[in-house]
C-alpha atoms as a PDB file:
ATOM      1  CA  UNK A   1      -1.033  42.057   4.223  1.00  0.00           C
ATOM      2  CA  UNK A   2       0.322  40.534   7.187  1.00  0.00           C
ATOM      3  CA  UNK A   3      -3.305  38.817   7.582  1.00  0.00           C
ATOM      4  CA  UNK A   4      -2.647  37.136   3.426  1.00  0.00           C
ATOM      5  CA  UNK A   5       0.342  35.882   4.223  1.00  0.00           C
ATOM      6  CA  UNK A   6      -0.853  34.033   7.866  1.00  0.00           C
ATOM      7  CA  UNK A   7      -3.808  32.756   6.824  1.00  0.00           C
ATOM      8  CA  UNK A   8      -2.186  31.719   3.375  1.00  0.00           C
ATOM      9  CA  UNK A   9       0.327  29.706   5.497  1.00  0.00           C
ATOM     10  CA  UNK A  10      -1.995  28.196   7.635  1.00  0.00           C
ATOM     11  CA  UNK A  11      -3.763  26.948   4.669  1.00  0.00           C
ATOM     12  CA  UNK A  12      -1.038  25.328   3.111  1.00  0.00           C
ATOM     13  CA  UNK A  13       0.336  23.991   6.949  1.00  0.00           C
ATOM     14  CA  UNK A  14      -3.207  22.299   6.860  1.00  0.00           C
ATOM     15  CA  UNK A  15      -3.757  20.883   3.160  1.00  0.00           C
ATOM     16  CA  UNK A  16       0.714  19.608   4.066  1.00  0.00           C
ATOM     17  CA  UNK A  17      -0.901  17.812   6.694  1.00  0.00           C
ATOM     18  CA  UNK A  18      -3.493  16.020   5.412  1.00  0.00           C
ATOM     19  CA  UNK A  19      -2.504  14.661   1.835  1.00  0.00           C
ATOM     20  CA  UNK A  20       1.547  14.271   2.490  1.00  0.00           C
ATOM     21  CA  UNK A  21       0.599  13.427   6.642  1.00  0.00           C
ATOM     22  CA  UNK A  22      -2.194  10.672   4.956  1.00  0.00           C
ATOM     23  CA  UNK A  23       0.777   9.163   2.746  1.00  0.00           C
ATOM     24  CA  UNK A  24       3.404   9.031   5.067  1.00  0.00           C
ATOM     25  CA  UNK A  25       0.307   7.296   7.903  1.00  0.00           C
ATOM     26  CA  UNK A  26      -0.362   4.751   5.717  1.00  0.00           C
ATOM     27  CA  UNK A  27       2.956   3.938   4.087  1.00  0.00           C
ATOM     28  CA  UNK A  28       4.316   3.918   7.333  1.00  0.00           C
ATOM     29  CA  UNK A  29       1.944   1.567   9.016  1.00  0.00           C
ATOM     30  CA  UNK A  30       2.073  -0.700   5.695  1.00  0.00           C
ATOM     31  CA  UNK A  31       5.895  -0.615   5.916  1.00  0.00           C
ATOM     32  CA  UNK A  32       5.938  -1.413   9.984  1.00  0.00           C
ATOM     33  CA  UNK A  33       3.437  -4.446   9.625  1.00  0.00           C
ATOM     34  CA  UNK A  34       6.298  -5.683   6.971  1.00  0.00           C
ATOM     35  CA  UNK A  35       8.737  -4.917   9.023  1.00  0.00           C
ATOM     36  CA  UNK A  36       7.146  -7.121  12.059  1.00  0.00           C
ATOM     37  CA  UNK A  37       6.157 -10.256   9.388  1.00  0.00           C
ATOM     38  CA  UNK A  38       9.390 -10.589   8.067  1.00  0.00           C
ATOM     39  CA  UNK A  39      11.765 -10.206  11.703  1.00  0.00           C
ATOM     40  CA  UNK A  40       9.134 -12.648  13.305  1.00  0.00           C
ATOM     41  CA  UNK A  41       9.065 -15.168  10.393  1.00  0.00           C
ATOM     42  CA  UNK A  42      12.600 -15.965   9.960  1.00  0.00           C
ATOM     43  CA  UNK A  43      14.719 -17.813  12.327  1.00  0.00           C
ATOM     44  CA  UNK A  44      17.431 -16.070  11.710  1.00  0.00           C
ATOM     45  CA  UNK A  45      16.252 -12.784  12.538  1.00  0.00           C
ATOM     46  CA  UNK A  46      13.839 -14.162  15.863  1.00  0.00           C
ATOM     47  CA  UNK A  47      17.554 -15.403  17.411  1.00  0.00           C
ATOM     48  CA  UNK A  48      19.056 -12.168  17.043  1.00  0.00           C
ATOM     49  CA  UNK A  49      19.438  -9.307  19.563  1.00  0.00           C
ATOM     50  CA  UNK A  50      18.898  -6.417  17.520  1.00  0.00           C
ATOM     51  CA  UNK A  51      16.681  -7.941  15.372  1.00  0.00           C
ATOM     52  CA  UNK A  52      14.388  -8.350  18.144  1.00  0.00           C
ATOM     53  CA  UNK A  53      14.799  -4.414  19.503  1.00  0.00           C
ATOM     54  CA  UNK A  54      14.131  -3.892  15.680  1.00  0.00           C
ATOM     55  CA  UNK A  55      10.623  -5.503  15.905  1.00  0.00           C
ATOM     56  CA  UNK A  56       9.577  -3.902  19.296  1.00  0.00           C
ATOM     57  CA  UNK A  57      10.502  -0.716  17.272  1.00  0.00           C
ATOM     58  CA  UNK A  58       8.078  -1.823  14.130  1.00  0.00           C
ATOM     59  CA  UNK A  59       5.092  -2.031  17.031  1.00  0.00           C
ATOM     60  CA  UNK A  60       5.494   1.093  18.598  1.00  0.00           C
ATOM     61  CA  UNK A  61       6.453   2.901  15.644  1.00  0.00           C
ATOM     62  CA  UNK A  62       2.435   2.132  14.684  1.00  0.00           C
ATOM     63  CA  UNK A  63       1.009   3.185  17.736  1.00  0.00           C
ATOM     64  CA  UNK A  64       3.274   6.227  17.180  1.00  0.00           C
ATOM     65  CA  UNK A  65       1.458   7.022  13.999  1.00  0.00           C
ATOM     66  CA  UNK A  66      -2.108   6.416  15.219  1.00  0.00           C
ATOM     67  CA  UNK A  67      -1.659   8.957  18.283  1.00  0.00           C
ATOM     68  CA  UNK A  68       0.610  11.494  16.894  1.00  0.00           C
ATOM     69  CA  UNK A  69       0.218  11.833  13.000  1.00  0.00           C
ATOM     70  CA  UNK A  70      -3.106  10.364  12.945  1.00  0.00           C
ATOM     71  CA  UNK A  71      -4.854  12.975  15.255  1.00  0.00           C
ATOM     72  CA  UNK A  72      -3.006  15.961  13.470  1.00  0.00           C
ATOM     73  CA  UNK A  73      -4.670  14.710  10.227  1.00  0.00           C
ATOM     74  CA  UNK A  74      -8.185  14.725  11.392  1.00  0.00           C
ATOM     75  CA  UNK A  75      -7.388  17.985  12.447  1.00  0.00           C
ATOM     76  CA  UNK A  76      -6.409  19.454   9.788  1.00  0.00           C
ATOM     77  CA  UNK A  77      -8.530  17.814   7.325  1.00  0.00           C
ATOM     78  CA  UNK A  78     -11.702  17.902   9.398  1.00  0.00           C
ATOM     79  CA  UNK A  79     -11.094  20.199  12.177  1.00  0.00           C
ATOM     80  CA  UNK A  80     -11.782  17.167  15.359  1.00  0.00           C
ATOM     81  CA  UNK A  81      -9.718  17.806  17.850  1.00  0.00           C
ATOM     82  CA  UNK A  82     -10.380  15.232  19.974  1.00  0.00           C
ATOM     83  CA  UNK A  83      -7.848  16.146  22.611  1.00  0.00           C
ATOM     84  CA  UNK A  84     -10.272  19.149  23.150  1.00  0.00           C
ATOM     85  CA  UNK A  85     -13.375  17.439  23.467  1.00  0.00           C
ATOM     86  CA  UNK A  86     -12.767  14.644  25.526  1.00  0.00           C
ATOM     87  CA  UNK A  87     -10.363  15.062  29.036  1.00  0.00           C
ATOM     88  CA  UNK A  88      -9.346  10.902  29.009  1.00  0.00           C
ATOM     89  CA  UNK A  89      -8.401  11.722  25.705  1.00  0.00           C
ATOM     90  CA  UNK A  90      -6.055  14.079  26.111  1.00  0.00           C
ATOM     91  CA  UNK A  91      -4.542  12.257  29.109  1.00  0.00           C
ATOM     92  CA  UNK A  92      -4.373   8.925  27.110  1.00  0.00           C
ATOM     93  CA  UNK A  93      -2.735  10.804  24.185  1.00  0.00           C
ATOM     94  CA  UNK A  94       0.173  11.851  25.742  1.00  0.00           C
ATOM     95  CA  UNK A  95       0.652   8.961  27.541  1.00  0.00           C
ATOM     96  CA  UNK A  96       0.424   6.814  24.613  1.00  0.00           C
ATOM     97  CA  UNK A  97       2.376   9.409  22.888  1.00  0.00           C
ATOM     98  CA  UNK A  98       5.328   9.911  24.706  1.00  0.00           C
ATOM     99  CA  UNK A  99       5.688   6.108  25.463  1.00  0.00           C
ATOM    100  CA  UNK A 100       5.618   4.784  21.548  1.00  0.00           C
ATOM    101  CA  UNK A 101       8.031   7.840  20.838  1.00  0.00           C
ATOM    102  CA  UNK A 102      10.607   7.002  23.640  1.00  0.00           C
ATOM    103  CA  UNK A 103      10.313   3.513  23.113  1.00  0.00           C
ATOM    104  CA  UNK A 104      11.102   3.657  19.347  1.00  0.00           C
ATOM    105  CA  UNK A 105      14.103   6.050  19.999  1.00  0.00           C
ATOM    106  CA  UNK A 106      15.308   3.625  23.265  1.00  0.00           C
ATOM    107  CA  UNK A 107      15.136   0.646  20.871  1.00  0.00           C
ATOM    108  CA  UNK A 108      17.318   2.287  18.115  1.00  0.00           C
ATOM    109  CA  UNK A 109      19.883   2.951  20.381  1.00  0.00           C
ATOM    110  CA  UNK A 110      19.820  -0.203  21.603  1.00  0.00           C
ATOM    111  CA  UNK A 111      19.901  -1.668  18.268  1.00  0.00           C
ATOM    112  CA  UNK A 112      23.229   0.490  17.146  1.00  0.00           C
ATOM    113  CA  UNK A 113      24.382  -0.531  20.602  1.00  0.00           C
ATOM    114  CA  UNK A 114      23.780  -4.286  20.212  1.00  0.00           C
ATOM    115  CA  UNK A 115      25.820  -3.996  16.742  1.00  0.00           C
ATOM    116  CA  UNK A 116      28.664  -2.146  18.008  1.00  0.00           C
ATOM    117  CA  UNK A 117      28.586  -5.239  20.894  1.00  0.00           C
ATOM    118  CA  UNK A 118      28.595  -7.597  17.908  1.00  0.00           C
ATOM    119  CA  UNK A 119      30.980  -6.449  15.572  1.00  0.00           C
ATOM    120  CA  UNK A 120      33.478  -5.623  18.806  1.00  0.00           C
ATOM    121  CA  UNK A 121      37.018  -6.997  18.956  1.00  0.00           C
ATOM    122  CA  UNK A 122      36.504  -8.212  22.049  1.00  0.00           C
ATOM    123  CA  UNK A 123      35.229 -11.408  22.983  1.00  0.00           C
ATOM    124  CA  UNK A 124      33.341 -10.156  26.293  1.00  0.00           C
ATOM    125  CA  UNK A 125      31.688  -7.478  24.389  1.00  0.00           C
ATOM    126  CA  UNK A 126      30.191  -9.803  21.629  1.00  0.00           C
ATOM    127  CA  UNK A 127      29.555 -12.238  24.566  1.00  0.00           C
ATOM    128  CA  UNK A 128      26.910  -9.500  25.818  1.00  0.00           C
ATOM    129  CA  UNK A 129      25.063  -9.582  22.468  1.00  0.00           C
ATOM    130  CA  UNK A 130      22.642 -12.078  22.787  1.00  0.00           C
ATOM    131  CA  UNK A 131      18.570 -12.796  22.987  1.00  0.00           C
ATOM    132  CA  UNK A 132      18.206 -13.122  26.574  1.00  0.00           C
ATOM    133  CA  UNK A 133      20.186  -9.855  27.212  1.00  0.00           C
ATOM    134  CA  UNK A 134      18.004  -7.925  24.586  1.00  0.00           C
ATOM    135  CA  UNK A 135      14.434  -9.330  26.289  1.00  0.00           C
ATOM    136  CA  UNK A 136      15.663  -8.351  29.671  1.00  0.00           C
ATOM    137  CA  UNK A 137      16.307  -5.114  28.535  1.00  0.00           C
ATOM    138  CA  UNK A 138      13.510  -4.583  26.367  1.00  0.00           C
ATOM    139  CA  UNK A 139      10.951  -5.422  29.474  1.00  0.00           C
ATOM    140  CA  UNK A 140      13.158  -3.541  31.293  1.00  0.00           C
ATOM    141  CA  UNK A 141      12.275   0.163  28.957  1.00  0.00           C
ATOM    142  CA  UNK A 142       8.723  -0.941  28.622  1.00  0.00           C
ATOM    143  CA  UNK A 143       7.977  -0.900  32.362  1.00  0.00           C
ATOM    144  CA  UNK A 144      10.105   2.167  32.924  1.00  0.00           C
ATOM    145  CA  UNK A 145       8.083   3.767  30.426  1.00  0.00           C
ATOM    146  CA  UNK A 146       4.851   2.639  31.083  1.00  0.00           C
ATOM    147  CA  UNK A 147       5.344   4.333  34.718  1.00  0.00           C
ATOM    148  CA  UNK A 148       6.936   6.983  33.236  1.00  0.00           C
ATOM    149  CA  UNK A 149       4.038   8.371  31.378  1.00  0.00           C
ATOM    150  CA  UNK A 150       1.433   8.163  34.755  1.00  0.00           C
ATOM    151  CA  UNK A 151       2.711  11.552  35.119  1.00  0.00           C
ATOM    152  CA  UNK A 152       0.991  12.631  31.746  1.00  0.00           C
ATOM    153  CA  UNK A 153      -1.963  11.126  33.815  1.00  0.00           C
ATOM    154  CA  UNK A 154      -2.079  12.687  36.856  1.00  0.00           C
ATOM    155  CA  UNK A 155      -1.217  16.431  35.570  1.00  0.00           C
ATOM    156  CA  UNK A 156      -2.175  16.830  31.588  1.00  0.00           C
ATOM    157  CA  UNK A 157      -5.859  17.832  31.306  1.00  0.00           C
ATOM    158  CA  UNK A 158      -8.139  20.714  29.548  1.00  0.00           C
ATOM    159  CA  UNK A 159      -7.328  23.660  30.527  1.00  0.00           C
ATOM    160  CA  UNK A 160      -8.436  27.230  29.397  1.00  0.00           C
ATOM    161  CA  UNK A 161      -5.432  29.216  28.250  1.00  0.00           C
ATOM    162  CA  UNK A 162      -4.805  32.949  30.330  1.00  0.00           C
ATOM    163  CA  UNK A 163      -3.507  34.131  27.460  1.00  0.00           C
ATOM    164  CA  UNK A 164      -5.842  33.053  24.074  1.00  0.00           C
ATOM    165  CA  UNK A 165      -8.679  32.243  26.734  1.00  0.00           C
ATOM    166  CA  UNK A 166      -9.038  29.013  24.660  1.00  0.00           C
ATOM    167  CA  UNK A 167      -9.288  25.506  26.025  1.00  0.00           C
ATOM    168  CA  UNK A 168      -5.859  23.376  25.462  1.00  0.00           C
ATOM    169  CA  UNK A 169      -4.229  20.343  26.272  1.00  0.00           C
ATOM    170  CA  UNK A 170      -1.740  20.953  28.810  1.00  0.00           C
ATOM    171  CA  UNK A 171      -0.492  21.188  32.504  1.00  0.00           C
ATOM    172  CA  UNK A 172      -1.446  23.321  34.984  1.00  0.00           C
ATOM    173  CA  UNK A 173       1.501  22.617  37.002  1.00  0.00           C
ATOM    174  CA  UNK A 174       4.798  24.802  35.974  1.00  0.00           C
ATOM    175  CA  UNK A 175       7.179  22.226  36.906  1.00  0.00           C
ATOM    176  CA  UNK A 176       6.078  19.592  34.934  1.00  0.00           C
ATOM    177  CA  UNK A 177       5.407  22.019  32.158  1.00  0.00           C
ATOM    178  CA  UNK A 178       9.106  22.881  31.760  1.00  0.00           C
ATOM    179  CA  UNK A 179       9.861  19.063  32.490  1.00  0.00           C
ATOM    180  CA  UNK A 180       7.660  18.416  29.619  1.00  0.00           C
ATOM    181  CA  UNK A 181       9.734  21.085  27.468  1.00  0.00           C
ATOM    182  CA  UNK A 182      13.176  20.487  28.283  1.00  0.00           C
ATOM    183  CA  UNK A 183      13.195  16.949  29.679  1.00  0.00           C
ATOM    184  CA  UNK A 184      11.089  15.120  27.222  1.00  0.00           C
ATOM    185  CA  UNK A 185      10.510  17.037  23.838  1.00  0.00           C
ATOM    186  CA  UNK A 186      13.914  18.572  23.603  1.00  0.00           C
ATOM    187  CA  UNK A 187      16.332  15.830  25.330  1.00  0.00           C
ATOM    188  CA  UNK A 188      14.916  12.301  25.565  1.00  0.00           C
ATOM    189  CA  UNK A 189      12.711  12.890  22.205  1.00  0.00           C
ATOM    190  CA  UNK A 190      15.401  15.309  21.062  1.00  0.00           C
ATOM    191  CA  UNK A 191      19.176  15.589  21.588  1.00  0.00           C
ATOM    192  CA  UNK A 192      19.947  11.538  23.898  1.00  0.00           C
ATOM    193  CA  UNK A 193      18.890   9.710  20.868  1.00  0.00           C
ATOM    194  CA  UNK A 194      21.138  11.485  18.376  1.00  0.00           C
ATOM    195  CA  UNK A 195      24.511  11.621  20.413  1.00  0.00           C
ATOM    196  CA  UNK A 196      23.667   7.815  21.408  1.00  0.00           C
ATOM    197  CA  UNK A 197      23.125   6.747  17.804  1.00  0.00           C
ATOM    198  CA  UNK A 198      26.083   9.214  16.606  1.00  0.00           C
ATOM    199  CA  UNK A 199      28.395   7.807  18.797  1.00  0.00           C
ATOM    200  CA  UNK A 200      27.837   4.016  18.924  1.00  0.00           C
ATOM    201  CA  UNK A 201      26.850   4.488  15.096  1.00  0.00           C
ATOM    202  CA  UNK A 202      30.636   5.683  14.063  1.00  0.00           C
ATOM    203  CA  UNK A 203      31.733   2.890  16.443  1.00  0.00           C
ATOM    204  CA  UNK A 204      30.123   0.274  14.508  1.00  0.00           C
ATOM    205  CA  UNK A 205      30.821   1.052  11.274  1.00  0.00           C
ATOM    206  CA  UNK A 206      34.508   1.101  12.393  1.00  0.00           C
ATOM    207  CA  UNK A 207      34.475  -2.598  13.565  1.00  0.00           C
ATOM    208  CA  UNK A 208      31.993  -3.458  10.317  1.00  0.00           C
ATOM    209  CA  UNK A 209      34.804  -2.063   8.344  1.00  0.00           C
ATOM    210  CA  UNK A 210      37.337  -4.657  10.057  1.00  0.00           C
ATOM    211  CA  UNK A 211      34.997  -7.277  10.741  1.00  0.00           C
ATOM    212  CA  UNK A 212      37.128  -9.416   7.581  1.00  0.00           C
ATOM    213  CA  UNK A 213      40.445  -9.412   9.685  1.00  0.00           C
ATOM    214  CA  UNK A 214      37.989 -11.616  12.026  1.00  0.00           C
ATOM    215  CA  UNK A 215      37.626 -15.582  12.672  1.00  0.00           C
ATOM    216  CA  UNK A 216      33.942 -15.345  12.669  1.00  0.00           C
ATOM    217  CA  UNK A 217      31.577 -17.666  10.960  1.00  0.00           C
ATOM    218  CA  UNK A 218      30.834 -16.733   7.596  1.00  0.00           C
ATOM    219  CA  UNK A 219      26.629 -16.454   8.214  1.00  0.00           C
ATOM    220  CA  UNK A 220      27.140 -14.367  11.189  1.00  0.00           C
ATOM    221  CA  UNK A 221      29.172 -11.695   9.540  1.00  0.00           C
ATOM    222  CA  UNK A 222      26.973 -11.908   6.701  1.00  0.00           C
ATOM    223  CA  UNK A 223      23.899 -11.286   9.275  1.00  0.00           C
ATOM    224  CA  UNK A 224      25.691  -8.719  11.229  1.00  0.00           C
ATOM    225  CA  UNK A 225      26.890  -7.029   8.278  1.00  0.00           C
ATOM    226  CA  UNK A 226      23.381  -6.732   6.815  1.00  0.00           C
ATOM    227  CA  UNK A 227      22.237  -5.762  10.570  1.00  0.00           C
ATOM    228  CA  UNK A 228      24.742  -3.144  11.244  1.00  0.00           C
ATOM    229  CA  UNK A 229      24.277  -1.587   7.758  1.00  0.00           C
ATOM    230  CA  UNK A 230      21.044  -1.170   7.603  1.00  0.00           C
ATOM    231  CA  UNK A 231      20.437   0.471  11.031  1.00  0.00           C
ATOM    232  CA  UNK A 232      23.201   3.174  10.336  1.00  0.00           C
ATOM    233  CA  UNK A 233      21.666   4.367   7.125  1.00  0.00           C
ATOM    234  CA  UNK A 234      18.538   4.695   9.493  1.00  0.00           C
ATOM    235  CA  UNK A 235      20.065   6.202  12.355  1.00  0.00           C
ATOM    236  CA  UNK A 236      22.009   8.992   9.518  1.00  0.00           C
ATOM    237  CA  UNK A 237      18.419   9.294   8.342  1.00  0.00           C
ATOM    238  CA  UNK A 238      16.971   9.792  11.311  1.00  0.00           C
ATOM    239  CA  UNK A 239      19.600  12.554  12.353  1.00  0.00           C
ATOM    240  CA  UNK A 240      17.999  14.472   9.485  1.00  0.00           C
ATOM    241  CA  UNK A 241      14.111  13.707  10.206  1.00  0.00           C
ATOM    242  CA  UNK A 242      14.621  14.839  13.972  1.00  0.00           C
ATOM    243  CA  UNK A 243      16.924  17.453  14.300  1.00  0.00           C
ATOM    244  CA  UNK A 244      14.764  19.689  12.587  1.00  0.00           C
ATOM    245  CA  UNK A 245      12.026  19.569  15.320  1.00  0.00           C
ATOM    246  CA  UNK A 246      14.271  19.220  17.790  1.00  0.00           C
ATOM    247  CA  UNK A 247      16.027  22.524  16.951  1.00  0.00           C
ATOM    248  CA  UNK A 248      12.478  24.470  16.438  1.00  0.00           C
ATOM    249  CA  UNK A 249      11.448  23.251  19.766  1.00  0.00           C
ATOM    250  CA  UNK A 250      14.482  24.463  21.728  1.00  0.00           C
ATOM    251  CA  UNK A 251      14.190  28.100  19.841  1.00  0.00           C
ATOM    252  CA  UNK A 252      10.737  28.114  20.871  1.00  0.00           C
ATOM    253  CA  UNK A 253      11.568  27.798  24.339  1.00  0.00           C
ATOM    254  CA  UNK A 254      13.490  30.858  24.408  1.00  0.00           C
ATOM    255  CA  UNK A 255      12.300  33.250  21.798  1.00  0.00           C
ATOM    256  CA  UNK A 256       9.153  34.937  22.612  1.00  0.00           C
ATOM    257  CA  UNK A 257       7.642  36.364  19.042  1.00  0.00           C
ATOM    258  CA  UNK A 258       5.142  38.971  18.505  1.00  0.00           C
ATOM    259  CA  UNK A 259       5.318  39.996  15.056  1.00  0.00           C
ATOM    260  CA  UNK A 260       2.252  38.372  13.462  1.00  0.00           C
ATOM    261  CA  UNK A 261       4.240  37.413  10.104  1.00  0.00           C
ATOM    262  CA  UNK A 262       6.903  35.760  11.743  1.00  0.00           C
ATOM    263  CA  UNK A 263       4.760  33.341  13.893  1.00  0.00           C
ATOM    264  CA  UNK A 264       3.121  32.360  10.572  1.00  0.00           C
ATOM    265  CA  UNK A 265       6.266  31.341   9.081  1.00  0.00           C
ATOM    266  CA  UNK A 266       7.352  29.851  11.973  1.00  0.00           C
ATOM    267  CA  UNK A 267       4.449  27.877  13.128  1.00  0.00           C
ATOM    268  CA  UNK A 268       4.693  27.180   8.927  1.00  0.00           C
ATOM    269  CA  UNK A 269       8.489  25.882   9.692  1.00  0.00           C
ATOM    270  CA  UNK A 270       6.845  23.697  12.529  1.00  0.00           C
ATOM    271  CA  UNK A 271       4.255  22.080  10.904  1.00  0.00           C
ATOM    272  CA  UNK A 272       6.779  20.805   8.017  1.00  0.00           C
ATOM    273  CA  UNK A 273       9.538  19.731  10.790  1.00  0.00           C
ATOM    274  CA  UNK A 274       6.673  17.791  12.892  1.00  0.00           C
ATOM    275  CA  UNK A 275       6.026  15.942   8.710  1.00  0.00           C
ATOM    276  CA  UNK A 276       9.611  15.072   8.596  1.00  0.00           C
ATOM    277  CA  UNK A 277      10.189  14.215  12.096  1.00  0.00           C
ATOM    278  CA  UNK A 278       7.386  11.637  11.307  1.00  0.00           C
ATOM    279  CA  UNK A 279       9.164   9.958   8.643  1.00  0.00           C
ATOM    280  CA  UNK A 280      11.617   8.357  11.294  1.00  0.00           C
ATOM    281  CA  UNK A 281       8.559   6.534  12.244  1.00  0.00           C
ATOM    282  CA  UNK A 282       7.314   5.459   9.091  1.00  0.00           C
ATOM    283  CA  UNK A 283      10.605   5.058   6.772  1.00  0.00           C
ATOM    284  CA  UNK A 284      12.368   2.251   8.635  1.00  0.00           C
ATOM    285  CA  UNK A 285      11.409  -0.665   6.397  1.00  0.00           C
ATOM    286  CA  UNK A 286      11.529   1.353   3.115  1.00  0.00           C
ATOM    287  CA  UNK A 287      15.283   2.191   4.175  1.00  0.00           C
ATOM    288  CA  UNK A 288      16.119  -1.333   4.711  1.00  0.00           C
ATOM    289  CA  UNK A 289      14.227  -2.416   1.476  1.00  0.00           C
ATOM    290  CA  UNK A 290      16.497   0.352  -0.409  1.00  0.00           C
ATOM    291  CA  UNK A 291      19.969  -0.203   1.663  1.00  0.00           C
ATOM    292  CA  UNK A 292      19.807  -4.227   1.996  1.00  0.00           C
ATOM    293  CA  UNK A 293      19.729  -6.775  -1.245  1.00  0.00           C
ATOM    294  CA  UNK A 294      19.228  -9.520   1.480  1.00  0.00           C
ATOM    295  CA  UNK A 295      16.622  -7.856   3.357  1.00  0.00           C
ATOM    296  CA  UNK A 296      15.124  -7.863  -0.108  1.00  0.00           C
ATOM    297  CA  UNK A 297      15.115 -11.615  -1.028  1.00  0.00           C
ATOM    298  CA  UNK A 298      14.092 -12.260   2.667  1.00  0.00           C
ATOM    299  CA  UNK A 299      11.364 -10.096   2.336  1.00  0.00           C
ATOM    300  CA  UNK A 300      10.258 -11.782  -0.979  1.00  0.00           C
ATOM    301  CA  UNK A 301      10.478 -15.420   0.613  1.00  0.00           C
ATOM    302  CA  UNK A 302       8.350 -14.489   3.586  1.00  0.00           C
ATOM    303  CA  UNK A 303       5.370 -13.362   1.446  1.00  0.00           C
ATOM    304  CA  UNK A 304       5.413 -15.444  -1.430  1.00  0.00           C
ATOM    305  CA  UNK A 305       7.201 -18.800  -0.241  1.00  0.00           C
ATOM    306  CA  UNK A 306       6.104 -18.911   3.318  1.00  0.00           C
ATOM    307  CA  UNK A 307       2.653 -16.638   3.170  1.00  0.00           C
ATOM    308  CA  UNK A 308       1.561 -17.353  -0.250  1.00  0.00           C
ATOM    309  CA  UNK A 309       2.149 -21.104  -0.551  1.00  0.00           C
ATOM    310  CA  UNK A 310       1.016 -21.409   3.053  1.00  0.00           C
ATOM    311  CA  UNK A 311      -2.201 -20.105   1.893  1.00  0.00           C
ATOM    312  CA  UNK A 312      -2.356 -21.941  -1.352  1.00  0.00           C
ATOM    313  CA  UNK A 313      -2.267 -25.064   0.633  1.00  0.00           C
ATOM    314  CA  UNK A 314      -5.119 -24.165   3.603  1.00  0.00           C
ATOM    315  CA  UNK A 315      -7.599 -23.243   0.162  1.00  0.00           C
ATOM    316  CA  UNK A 316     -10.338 -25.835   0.014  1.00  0.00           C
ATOM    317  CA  UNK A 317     -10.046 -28.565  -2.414  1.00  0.00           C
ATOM    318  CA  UNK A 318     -13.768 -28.178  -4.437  1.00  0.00           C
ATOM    319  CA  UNK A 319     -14.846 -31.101  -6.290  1.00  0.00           C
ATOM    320  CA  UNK A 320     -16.668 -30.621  -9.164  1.00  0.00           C
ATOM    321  CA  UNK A 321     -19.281 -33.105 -10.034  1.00  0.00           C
ATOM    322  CA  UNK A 322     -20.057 -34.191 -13.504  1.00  0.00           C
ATOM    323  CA  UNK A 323     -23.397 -34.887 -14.024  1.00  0.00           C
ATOM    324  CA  UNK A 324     -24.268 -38.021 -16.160  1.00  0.00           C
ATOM    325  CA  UNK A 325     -25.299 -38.179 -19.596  1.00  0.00           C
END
């Protein structure tokens, strides 16, 4: 019986994984390619601060997709695992891995940051909102990410398990092992993001909700409005996506099972948290498409009055030739 009901589960994990991990891959790397035409296209968006942490989120949010969900859908759809096969593999995995994921979680808390800055009372604070502020800080991540993941480098590599005598992915050193656990997975993939984007998000949305007791120019509190709204409905949405996974992760870390039932329906519970933890990654432009009418008609102008008649103009003029009676 308790054989049914694992292999049942796995079945379902794996058939979860492939159609609804397939839908949200390629609705998520339609909806970040938006996401990048529209904040690079507009003027208003490229002189913006958040905007730009926004768009640096858009590109890594993609490579998050191709190394993460990507790989767990040719797994369970076609049973590659490349990350077994192939030792650069699984070093570049994790590497690539870890860097799109912290990246995309640094820039939304820089984002709700940069908003809170911007709506502020205080002159100073807004003063600290600007474009050169955000690129030096951006660079600043990227580089201490990029060195952060040489450590995925030097120590992640095939290894054959003591316990399943399989071959897996992983570290043969115990300190980085728990490092990997506790210090990346469960708090700077985890639990940093969601206090940072808790707390600066209620922040925000207090001094959105007084930003009309303000002397500030009418297109600016328009833009910072739109801005500030339409990153808290992602950060409340990402609260639910990651917290999830985040939870499973830290239970696993301290609860040893044996019962053969129960790690089905847990490694079941995990599959479908890893899915939703996944949509923070692929929903952003969908949520601002749903939360913002402006986002909306800027969206629509991009494609069809920039794109569109840009390309109806470059189309070659063909002149037809009559021939004479």
């Amino acid at each position: 019986m308790s054989t049914i009901l694992a292999s049942t589960l796995v079945y379902i994990s794996q058939k979860f994984t492939t159609y609804i991990g397939s839908c949200i891959f390629f609705l998520g790397i339609a909806g970040n390619l938006l996401n990048i035409v529209v904040f690079l296209s507009l003027q208003t968006f490229r002189s913006k601060a958040c905007a730009l942490y926004l768009t640096v989120m858009s590109f890594v949010n993609i490579g998050n997709l191709c190394t993460g969900l990507l790989s767990r859908i040719i797994i369970s759809g076609f049973a590659i695992d490349w990350t077994l096969i192939s030792s650069f593999y699984c070093k570049f995995r994790w590497y690539a891995l870890q860097f799109c994921v912290l990246t995309s979680f640094a820039c939304t808390c820089l984002a709700i940051i940069d908003q809170y800055l911007a709506t502020s009372f205080h002159l100073r604070y807004r003063n600290w909102s600007n474009i050169k502020t955000a690129q030096y800080l951006t660079i600043l991540v990227l580089l201490l990410l990029i060195f952060h993941g040489i450590f995925y480098l030097i120590y992640f590599d095939l290894i054959r398990s003591s316990t399943t005598n399989r071959i897996v992915c992983t570290s043969e050193n115990n300190l980085f092992r728990q490092y990997h656990l506790y210090g990346y997975l469960i708090t700077l993939a985890g639990i940093l993001p969601l206090i940072i984007t808790s707390c600066f998000g209620i922040l925000a949305y207090y001094n959105v909700k007084n930003l009309a007791y303000r002397t500030v120019p009418l297109v600016r509190r328009h833009l910072d409005k739109q801005l500030t709204s339409m990153v808290l409905v992602q950060i409340v949405l990402n609260f639910i996506f990651t917290l999830p996974y985040t939870i499973l992760t830290t239970i696993s870390s301290v609860l040893v099972i044996t019962n053969v039932n129960e790690q089905a329906v847990f490694d079941f519970s995990n599959v479908m948290a890893i899915l939703l933890y996944y949509l923070s990654f692929s929903c952003p432009f969908y949520i601002y498409v749903c939360t913002s009418a402006r986002f909306r008609q800027q969206l629509s102008h991009v494609l069809f009055q920039v794109y569109l008649e840009r390309w109806r103009r470059a189309r070659p003029i063909i002149n037809q030739i009559v021939p004479a009676t």
